[in-house]
Structure formats: structure tokens, C-alpha cells
PDB file of N, CA and C in Angstrom:
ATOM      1  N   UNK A   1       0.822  -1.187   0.000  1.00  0.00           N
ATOM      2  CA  UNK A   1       0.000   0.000   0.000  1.00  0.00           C
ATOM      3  C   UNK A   1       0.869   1.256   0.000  1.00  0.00           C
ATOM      4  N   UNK A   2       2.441   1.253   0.822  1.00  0.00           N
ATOM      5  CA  UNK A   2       2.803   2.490   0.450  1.00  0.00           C
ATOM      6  C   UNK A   2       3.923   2.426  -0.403  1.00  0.00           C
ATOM      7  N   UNK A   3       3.810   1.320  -0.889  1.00  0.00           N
ATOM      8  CA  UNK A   3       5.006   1.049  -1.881  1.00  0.00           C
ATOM      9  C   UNK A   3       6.232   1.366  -1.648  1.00  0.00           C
ATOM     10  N   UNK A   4       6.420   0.633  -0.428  1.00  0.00           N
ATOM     11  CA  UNK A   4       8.040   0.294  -0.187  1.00  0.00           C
ATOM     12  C   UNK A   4       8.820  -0.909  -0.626  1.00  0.00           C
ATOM     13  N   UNK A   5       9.853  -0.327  -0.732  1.00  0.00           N
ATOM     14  CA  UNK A   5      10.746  -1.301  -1.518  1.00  0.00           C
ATOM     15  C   UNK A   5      10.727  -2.001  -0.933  1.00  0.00           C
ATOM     16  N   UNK A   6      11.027  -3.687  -1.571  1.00  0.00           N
ATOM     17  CA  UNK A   6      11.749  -4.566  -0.861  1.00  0.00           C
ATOM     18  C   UNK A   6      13.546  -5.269  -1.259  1.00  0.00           C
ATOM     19  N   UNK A   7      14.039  -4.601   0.040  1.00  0.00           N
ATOM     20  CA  UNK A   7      15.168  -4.922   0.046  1.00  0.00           C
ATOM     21  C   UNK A   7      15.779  -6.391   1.015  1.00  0.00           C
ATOM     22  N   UNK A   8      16.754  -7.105   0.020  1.00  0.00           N
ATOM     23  CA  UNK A   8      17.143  -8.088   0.642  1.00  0.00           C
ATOM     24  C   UNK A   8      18.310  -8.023   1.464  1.00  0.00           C
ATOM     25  N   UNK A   9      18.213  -8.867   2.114  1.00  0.00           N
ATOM     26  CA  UNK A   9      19.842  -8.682   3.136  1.00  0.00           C
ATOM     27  C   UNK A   9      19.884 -10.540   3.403  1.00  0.00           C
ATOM     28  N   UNK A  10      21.228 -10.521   3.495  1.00  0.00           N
ATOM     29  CA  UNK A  10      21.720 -11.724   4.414  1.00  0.00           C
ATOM     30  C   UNK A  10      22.568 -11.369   5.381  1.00  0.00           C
ATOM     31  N   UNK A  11      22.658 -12.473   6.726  1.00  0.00           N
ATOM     32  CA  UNK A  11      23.171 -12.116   7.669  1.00  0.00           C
ATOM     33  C   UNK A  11      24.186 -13.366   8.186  1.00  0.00           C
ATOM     34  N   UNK A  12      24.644 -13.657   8.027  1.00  0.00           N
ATOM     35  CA  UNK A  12      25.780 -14.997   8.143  1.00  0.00           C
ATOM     36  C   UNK A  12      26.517 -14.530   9.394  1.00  0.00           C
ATOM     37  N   UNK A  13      26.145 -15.916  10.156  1.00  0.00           N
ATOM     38  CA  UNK A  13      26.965 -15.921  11.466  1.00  0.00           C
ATOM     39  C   UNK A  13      28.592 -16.432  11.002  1.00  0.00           C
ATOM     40  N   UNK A  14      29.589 -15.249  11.732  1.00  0.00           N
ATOM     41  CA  UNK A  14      31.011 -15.677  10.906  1.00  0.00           C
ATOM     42  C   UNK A  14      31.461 -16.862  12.147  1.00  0.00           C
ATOM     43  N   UNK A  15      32.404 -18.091  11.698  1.00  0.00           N
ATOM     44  CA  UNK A  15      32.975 -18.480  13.131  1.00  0.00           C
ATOM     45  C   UNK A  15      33.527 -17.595  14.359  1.00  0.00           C
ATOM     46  N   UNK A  16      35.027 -16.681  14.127  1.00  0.00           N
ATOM     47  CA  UNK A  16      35.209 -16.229  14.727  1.00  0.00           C
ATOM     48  C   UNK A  16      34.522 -15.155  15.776  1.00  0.00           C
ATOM     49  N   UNK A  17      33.041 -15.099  15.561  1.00  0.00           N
ATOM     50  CA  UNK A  17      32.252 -14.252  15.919  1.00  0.00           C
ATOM     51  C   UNK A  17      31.515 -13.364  15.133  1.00  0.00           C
ATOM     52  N   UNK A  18      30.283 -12.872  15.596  1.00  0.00           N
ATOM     53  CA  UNK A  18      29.568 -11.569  15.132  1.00  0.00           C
ATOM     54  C   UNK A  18      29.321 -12.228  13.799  1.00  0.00           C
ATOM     55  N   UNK A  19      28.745 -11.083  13.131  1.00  0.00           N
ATOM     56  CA  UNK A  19      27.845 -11.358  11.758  1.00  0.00           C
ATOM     57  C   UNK A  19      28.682 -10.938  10.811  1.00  0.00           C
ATOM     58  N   UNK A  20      28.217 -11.451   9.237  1.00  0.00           N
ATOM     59  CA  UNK A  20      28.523 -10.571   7.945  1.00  0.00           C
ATOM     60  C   UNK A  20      27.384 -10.569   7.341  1.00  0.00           C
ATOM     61  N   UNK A  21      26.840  -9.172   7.358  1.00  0.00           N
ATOM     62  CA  UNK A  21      25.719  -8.391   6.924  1.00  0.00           C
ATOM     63  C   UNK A  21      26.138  -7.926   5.877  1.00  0.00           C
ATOM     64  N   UNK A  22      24.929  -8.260   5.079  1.00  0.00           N
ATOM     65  CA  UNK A  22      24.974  -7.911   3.444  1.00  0.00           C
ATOM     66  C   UNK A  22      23.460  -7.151   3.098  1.00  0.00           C
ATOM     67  N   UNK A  23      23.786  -6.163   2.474  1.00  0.00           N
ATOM     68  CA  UNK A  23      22.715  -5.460   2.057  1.00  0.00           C
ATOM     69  C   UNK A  23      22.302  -5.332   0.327  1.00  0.00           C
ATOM     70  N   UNK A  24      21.378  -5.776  -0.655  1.00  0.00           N
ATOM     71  CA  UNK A  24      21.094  -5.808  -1.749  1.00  0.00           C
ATOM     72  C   UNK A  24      20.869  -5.112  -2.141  1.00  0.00           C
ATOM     73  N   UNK A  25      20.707  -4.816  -3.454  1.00  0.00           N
ATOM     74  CA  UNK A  25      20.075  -3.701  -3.958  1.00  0.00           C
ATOM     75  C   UNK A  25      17.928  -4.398  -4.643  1.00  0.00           C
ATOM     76  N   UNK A  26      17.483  -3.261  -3.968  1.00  0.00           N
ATOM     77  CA  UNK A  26      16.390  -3.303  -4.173  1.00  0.00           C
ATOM     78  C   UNK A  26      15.347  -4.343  -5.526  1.00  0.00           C
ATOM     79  N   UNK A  27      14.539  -4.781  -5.261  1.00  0.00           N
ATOM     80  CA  UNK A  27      14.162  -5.758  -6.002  1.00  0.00           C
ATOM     81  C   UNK A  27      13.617  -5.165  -6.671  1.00  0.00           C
ATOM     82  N   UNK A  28      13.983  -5.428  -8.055  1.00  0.00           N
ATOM     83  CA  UNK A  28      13.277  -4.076  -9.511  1.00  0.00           C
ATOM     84  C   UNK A  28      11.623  -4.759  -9.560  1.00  0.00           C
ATOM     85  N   UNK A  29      10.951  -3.763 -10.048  1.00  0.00           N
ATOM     86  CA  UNK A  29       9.558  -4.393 -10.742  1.00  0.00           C
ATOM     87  C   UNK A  29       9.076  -4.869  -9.409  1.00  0.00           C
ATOM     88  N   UNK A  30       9.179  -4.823  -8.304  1.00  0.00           N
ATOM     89  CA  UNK A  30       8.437  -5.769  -7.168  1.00  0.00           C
ATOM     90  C   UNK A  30       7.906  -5.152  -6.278  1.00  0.00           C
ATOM     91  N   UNK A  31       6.398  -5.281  -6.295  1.00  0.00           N
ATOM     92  CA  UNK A  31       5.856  -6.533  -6.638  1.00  0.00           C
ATOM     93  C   UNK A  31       5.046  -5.911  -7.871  1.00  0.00           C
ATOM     94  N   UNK A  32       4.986  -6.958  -8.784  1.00  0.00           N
ATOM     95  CA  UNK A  32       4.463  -6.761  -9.960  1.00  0.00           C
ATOM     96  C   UNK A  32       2.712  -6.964  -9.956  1.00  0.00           C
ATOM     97  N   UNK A  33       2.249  -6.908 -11.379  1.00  0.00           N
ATOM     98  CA  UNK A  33       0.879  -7.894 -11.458  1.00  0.00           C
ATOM     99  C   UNK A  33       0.827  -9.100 -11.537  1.00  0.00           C
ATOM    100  N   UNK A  34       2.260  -9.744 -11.715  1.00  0.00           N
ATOM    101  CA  UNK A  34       2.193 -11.141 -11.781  1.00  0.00           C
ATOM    102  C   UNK A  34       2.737 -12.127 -10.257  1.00  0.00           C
ATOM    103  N   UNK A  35       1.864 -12.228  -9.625  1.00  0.00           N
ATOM    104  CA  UNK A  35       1.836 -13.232  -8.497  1.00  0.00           C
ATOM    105  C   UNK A  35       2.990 -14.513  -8.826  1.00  0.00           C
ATOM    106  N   UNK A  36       2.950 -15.345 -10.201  1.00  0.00           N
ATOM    107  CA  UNK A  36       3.831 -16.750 -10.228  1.00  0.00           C
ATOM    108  C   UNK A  36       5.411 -15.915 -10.368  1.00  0.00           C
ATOM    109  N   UNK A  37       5.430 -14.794 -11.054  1.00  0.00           N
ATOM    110  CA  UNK A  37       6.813 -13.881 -11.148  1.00  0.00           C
ATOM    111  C   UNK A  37       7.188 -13.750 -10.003  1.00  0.00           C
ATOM    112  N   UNK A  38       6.590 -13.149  -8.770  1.00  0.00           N
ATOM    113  CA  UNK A  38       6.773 -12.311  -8.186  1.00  0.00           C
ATOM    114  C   UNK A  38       7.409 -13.172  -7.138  1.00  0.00           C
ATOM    115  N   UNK A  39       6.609 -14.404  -7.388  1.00  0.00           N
ATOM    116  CA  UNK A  39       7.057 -15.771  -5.981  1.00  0.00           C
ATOM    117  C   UNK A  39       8.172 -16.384  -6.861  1.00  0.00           C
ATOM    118  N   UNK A  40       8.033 -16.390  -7.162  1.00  0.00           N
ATOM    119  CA  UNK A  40       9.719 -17.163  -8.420  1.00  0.00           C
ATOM    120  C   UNK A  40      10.962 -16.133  -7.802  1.00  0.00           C
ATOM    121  N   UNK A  41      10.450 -14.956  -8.017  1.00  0.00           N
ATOM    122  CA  UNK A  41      11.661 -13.711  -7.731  1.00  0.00           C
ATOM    123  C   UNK A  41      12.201 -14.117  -6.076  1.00  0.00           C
ATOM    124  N   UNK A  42      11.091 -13.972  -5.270  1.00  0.00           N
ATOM    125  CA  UNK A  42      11.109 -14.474  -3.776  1.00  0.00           C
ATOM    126  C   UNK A  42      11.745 -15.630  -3.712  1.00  0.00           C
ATOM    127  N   UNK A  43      10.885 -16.636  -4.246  1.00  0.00           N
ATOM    128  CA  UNK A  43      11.943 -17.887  -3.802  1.00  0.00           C
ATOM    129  C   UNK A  43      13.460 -17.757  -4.378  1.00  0.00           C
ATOM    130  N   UNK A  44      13.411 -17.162  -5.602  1.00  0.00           N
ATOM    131  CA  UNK A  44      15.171 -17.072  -5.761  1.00  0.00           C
ATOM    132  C   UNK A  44      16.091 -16.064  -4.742  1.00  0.00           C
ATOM    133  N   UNK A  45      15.437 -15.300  -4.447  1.00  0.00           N
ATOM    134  CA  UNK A  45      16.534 -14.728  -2.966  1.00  0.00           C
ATOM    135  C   UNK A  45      16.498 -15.272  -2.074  1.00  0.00           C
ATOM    136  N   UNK A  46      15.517 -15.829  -1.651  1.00  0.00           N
ATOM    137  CA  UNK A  46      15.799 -17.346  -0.443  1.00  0.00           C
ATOM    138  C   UNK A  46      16.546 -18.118  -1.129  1.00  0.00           C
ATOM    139  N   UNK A  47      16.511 -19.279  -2.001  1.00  0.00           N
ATOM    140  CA  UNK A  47      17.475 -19.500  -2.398  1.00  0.00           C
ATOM    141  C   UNK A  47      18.966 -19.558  -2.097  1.00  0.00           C
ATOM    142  N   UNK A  48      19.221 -18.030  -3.037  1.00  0.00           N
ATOM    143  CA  UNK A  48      20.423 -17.608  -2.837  1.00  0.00           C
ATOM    144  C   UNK A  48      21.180 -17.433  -1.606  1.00  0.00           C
ATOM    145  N   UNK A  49      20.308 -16.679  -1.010  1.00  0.00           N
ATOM    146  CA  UNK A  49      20.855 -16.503   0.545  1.00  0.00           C
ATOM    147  C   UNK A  49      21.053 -17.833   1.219  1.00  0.00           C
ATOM    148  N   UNK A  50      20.820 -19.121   1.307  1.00  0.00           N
ATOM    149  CA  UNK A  50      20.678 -20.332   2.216  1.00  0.00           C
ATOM    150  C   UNK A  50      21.421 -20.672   1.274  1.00  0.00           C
ATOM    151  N   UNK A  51      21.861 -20.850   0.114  1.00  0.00           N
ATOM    152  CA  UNK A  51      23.666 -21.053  -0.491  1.00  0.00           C
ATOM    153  C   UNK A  51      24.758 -20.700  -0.203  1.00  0.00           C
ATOM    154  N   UNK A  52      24.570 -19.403   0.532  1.00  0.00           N
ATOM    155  CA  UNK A  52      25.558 -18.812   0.971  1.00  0.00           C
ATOM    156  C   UNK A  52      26.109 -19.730   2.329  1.00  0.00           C
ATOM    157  N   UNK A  53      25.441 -20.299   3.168  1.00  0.00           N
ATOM    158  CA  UNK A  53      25.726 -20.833   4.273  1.00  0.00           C
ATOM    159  C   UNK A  53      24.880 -21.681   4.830  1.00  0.00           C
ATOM    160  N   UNK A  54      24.547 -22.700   3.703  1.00  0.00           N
ATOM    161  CA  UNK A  54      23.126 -23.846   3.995  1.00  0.00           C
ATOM    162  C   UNK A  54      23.317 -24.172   5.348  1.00  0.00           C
ATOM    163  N   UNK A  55      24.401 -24.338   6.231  1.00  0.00           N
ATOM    164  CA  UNK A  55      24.494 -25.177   7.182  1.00  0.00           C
ATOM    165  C   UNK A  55      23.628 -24.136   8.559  1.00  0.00           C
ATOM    166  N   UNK A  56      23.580 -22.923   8.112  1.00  0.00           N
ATOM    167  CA  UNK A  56      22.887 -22.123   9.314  1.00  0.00           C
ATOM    168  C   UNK A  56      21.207 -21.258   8.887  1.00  0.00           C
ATOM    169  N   UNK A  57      20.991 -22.701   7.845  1.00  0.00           N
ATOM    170  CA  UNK A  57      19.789 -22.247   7.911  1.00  0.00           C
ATOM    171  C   UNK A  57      18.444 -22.864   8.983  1.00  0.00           C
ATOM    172  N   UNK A  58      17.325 -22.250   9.213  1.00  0.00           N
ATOM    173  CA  UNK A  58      16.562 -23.306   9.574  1.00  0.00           C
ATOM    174  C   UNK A  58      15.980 -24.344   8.997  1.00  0.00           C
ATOM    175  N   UNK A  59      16.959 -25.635   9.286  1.00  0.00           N
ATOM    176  CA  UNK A  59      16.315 -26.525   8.473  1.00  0.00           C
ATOM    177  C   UNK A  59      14.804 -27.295   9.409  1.00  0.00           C
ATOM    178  N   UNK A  60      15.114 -27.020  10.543  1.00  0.00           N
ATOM    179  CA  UNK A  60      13.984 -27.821  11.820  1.00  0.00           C
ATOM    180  C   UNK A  60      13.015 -27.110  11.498  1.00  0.00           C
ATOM    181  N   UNK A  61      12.553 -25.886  10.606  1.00  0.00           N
ATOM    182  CA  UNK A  61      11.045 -25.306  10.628  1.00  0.00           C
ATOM    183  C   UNK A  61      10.327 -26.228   9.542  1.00  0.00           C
ATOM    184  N   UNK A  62       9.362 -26.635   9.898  1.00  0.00           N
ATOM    185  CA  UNK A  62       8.434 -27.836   9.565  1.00  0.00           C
ATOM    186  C   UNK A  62       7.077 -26.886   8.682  1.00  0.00           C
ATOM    187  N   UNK A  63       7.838 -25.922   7.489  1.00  0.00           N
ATOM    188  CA  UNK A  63       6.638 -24.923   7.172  1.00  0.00           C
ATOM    189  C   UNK A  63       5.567 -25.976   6.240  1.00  0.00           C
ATOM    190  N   UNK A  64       5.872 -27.128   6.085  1.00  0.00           N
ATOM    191  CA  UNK A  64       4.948 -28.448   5.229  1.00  0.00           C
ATOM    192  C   UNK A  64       4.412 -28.924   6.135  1.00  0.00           C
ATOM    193  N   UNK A  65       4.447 -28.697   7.649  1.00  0.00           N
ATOM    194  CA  UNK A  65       4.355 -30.260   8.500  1.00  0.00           C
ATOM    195  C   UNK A  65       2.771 -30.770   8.483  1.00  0.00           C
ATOM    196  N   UNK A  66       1.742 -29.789   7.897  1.00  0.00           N
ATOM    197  CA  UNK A  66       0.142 -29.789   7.691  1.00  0.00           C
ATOM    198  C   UNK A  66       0.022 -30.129   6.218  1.00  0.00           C
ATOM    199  N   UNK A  67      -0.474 -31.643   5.283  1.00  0.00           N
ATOM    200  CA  UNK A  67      -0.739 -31.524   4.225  1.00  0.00           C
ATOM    201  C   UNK A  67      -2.219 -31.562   4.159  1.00  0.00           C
ATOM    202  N   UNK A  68      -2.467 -31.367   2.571  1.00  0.00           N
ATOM    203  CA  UNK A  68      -3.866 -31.502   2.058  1.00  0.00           C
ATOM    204  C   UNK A  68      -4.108 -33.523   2.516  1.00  0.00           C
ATOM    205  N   UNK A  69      -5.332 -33.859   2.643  1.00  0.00           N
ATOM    206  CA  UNK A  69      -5.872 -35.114   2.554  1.00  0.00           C
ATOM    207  C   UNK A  69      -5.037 -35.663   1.477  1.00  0.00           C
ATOM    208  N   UNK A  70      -4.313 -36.909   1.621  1.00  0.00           N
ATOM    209  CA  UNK A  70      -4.041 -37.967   0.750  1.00  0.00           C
ATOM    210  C   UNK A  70      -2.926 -37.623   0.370  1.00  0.00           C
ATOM    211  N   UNK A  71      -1.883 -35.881   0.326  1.00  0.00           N
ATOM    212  CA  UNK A  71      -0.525 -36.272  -0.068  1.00  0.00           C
ATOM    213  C   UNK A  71       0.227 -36.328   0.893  1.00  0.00           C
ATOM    214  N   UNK A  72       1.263 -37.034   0.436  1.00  0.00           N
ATOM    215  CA  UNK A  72       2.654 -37.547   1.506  1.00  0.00           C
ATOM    216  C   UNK A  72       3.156 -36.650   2.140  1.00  0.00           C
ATOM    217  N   UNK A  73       3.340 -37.033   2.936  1.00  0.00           N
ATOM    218  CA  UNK A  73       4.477 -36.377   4.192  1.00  0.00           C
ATOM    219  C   UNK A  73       6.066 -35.864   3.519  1.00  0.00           C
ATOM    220  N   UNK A  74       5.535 -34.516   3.045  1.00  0.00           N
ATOM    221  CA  UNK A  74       7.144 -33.902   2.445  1.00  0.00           C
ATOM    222  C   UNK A  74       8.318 -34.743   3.541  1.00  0.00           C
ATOM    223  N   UNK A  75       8.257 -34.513   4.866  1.00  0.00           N
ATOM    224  CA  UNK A  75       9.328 -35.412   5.210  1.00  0.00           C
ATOM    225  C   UNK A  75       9.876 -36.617   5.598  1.00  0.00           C
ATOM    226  N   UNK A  76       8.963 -37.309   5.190  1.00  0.00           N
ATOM    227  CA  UNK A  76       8.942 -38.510   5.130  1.00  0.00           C
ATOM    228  C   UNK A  76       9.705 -39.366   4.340  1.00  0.00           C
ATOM    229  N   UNK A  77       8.985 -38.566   2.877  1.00  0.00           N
ATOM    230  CA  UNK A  77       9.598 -38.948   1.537  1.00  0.00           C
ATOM    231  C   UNK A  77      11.032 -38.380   1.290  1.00  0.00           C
ATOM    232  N   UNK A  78      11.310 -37.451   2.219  1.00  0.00           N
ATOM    233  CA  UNK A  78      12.795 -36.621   2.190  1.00  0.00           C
ATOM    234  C   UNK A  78      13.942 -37.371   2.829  1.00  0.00           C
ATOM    235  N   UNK A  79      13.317 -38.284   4.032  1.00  0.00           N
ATOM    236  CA  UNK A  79      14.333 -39.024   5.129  1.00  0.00           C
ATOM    237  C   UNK A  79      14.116 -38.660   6.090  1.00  0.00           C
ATOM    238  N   UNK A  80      13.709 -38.053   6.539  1.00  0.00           N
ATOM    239  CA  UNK A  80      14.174 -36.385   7.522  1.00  0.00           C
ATOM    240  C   UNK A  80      12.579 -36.904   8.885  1.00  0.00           C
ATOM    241  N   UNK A  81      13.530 -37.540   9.686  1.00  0.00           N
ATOM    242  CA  UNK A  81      13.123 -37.783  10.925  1.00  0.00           C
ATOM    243  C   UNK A  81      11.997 -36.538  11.209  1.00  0.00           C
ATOM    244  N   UNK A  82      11.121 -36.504  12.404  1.00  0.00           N
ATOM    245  CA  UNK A  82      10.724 -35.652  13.025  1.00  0.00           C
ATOM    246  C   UNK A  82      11.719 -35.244  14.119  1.00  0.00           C
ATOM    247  N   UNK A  83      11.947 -33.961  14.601  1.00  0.00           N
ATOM    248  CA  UNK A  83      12.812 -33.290  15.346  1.00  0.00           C
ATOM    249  C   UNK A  83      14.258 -33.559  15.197  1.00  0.00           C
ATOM    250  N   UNK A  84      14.623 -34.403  13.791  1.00  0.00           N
ATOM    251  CA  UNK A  84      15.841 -34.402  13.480  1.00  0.00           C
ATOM    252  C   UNK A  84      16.116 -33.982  11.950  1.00  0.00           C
ATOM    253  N   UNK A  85      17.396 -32.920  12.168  1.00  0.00           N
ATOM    254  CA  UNK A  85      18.449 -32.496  11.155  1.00  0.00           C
ATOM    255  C   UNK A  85      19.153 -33.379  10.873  1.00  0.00           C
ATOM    256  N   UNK A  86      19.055 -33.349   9.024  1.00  0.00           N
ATOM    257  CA  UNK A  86      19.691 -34.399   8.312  1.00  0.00           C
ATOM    258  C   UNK A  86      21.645 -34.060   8.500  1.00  0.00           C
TER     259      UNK A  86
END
């Protein structure tokens, strides 16, 4: 509604301590009229960012753990214990 940008950032925990904060440049065209664009664009900066340092992402958030009637258990079919990281 007030048409603010959306800007991406990543934040990577370094070993030796503290963070490395990264700031993007603003997502062109976004959000558009096209909803399947717009989530394509989204999922590719998630993506990207959890490449940067897959190992500190949340992998334990269970955002599937509710399906529709009759399909499989995303983690089931993945390997991926309940309350365990692969």
C-alpha cells in the first residue's frame, strides 16, 4: 500500500564471531501484477541466501508439516526424521 521497496539482506553468522551483513540492492519491478513472477523472484533470494551458508539455515522449521488429505508427508519422503536435522 505504500510502496516500499523490498530490500534483501543476508546475515551470516562468521565463526570467529559476530555477523557478515549484506545489504542488496532493491528488487526491480516488485511486486508486480504477476503473483507466479513475483514468488519465483522471492523464492530465488531465499534461495540464494541459504547457499551462501546452507548449514545455518533453519532446516527444523516444519513450514509443510500440515498436508492436504491424501498427499505424503514432504518429510517422510525426504528421510528427515521428526525433530531431526539431516
Amino acid at each position: 500500500m505504500g510502496q516500499a521497496r523490498v530490500i534483501p539482506f543476508t546475515c551470516i553468522r562468521k565463526k570467529e564471531g559476530g555477523y557478515d551483513l549484506k545489504v542488496y540492492p532493491p528488487l526491480p519491478d516488485f511486486p508486480s501484477d504477476d503473483i507466479v513472477k513475483d514468488t519465483q523472484q522471492i523464492n530465488q533470494v531465499v534461495e540464494n541466501a541459504i547457499l551462501l551458508a546452507p548449514e545455518q539455515y533453519l532446516w527444523v522449521h516444519r513450514r509443510f508439516k500440515t498436508r492436504p488429505e491424501g498427499e505424503p508427508d514432504l518429510y517422510k519422503v525426504a528421510g528427515i526424521a521428526k525433530g531431526k536435522r539431516r
